[in-house]
Protein backbone atom coordinates (compact mmCIF):
# COMPACT_ATOMS: atom_id res chain seq x y z
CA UNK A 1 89.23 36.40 26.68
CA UNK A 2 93.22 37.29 26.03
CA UNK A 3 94.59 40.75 26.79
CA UNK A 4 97.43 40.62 24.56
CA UNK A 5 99.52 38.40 22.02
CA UNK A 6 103.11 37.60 22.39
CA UNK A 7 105.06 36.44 19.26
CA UNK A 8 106.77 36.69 16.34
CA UNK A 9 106.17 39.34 14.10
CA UNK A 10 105.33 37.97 10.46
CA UNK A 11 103.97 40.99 8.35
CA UNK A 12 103.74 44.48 8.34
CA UNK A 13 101.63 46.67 6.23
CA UNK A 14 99.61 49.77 6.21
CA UNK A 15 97.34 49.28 8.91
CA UNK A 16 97.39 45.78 9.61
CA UNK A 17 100.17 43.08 10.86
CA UNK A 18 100.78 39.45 11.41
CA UNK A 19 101.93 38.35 14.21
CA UNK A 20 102.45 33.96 14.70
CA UNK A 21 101.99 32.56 18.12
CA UNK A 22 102.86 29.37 17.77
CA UNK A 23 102.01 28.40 14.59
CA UNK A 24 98.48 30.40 14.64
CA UNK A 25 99.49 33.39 12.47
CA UNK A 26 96.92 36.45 13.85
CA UNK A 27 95.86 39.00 11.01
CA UNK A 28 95.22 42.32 13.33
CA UNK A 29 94.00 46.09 12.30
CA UNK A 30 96.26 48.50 13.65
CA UNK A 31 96.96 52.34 13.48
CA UNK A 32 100.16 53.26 11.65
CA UNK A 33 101.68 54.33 15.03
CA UNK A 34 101.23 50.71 16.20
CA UNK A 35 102.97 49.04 12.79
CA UNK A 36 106.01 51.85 13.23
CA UNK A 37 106.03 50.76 16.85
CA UNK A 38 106.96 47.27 16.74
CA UNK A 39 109.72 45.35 15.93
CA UNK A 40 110.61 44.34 12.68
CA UNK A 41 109.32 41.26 10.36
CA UNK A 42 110.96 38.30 11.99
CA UNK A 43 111.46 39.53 15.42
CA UNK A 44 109.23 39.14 18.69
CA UNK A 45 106.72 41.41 19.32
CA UNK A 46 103.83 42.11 21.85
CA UNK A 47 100.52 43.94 20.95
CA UNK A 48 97.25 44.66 23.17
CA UNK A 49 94.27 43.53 21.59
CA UNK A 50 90.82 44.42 21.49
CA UNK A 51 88.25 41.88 19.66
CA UNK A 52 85.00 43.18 17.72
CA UNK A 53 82.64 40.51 17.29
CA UNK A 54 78.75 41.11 15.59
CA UNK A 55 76.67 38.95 13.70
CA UNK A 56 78.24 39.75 10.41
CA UNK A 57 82.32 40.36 11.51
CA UNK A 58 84.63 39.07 13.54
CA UNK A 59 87.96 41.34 13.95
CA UNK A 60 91.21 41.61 15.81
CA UNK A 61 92.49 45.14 16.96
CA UNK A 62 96.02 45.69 18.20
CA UNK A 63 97.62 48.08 20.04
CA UNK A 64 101.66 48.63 20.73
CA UNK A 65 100.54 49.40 23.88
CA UNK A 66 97.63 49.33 26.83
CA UNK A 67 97.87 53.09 26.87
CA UNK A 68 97.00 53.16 22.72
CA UNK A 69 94.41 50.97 23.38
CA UNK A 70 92.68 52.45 25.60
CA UNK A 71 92.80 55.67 23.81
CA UNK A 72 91.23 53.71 20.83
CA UNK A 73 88.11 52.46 23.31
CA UNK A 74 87.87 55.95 24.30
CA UNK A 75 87.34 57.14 20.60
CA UNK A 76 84.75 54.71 20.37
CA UNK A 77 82.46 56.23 22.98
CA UNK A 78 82.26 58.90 20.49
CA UNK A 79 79.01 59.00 18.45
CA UNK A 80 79.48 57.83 15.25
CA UNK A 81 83.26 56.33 15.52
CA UNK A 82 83.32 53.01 14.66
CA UNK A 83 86.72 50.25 15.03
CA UNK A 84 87.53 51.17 12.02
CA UNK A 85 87.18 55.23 12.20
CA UNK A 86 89.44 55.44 15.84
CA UNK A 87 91.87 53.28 14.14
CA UNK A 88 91.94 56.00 10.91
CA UNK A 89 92.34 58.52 13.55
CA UNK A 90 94.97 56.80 15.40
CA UNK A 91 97.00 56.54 12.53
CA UNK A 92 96.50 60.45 11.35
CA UNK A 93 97.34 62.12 14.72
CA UNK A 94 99.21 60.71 17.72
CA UNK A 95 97.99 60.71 21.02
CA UNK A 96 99.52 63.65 22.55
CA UNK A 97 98.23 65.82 19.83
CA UNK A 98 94.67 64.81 20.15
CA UNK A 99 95.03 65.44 23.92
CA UNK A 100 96.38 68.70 23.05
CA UNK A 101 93.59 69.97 21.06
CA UNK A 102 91.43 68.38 23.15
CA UNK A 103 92.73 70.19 26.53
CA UNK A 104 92.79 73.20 24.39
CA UNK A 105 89.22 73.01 22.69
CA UNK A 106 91.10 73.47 19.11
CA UNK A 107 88.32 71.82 17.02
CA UNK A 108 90.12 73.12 13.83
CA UNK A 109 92.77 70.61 14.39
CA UNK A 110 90.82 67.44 14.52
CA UNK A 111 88.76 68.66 11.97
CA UNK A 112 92.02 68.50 9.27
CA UNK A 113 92.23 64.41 10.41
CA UNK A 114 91.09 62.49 8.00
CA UNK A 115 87.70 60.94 8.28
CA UNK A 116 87.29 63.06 11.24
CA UNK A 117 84.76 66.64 10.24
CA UNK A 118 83.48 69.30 11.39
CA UNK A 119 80.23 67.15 13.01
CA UNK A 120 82.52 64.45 14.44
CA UNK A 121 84.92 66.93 16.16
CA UNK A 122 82.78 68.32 17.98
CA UNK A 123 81.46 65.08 19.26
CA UNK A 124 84.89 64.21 20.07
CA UNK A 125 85.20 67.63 22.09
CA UNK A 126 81.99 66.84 23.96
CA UNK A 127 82.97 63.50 24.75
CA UNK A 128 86.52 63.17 25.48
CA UNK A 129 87.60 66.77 26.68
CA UNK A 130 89.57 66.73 30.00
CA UNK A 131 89.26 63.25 29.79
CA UNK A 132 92.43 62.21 28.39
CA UNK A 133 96.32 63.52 30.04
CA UNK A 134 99.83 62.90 28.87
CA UNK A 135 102.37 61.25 31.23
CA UNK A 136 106.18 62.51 31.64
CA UNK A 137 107.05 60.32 28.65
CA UNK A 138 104.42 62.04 26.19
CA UNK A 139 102.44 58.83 26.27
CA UNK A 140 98.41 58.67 26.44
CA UNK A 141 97.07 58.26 29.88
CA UNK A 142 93.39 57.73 30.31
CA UNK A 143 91.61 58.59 33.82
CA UNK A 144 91.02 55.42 35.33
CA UNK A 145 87.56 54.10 36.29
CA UNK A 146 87.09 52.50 39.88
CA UNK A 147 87.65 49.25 38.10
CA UNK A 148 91.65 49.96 38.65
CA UNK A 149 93.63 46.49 38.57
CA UNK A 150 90.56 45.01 36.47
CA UNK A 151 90.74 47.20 33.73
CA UNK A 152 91.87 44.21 31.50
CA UNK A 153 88.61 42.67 32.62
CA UNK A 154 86.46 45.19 31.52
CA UNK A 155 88.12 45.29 28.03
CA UNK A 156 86.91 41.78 27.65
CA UNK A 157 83.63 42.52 28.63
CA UNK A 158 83.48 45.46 26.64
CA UNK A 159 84.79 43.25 23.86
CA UNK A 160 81.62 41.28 23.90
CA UNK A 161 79.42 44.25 23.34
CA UNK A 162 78.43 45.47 26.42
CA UNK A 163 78.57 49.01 27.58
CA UNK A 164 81.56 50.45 28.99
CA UNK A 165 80.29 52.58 31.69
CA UNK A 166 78.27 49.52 32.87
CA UNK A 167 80.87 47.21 32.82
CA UNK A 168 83.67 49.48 34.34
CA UNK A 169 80.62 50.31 37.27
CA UNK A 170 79.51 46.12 37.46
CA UNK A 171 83.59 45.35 37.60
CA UNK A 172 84.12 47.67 40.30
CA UNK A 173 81.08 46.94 42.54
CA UNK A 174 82.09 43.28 42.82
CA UNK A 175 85.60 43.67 43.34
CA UNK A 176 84.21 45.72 46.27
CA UNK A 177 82.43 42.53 47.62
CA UNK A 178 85.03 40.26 46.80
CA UNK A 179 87.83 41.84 48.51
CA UNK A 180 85.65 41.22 51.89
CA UNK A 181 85.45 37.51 51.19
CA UNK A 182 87.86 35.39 53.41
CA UNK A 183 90.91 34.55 51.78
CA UNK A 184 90.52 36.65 48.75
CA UNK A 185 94.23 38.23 49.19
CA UNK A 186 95.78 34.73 49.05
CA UNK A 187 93.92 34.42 45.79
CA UNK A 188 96.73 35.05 42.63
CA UNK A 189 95.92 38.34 40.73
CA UNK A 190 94.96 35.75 37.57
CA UNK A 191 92.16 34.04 39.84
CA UNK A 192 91.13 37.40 41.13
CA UNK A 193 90.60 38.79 37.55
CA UNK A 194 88.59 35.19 36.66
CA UNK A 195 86.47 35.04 39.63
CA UNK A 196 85.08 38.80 38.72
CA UNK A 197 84.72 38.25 34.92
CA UNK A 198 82.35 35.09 35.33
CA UNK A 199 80.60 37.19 37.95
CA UNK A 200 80.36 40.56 36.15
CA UNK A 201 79.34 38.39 32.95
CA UNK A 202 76.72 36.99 34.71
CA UNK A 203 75.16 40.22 35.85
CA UNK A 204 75.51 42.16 32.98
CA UNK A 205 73.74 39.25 31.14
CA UNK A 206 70.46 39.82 33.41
């Protein structure tokens, strides 16, 4: 699975952006935050991707940055918040003022975001409250599962439909048993992260 895409930036509209990697032009969904973020048509650009695949769709998500994205995955835990619906809420209110209201339990403010309700706010509250934290730089920061340097892992996983909790829990538990293997700190970080995706695909599959 890929993390992120790395090229040039070929379109830019309301929610959605191309971006070519050589010569395979990528149409990806994307909150407004993520079009304003990134460079103009023409120019290189990076975005973080997420991938939703069922039997009846097949869509590309992207995300200025890891940080976004993650916030995004987090909105999706959320009963009743589809791809879609996080990226409409994305796009309404930035990230530090959902964590505000959130820290703050102001359910009248993500009620006024569009798409968003009284019924769906409070799921939100339930679900997300002193979960999310802002950094120095007023950026998103999401607590961390014990998953840590595999977190790009468990996007992929939870890109192919399993759950997050158990793939953040499976990810962690055999990077645990890993690490005691002989020569597993020669191993490069991208062999690491490959040797504990075919594993954690395997027992998640069970």
């Amino acid at each position: 699975m890929f993390n992120s895409l790395t090229g040039t930036i070929t379109g830019k509209f309301p929610n959605t952006i191309y971006i070519d990697t050589h010569g395979i032009e990528w149409n990806l969904f994307v909150p407004g935050s993520t079009v304003d973020a990134l460079p103009p048509v023409g120019q290189t650009g990076k975005v973080y991707t997420y991938m939703v695949h069922t039997e009846d769709l097949m869509a590309l998500y992207g995300f200025a940055s890891s940080e976004e994205r993650q916030l995004f995955l987090d909105l999706l835990k959320v009963d009743g918040i589809g791809p879609k619906g996080a990226v409409k809420i994305l796009t309404n209110i930035s990230g530090s003022q959902l964590v505000a209201a959130l820290d703050k339990g102001d359910v009248a403010v993500l009620e006024k975001v569009p798409g968003v309700g009284k019924k769906t706010a409070a799921k939100m509250m339930l679900a997300l409250k002193g979960k999310l934290t802002l950094n120095e730089d007023d950026t998103v920061a999401v607590h961390r599962s014990a998953a840590g340097p595999y977190d790009a892992v468990v996007s992929s996983l939870v890109s192919m439909g399993y759950d997050r909790r158990d793939c953040e829990q499976t990810v962690a538990d055999i990077a645990a048993l890993l690490a005691k293997e002989d020569g597993w700190d020669k191993k490069k970080p991208t062999e690491k992260e490959d040797a504990v995706f075919r594993r954690a695909l395997v027992e998640l599959a069970q």
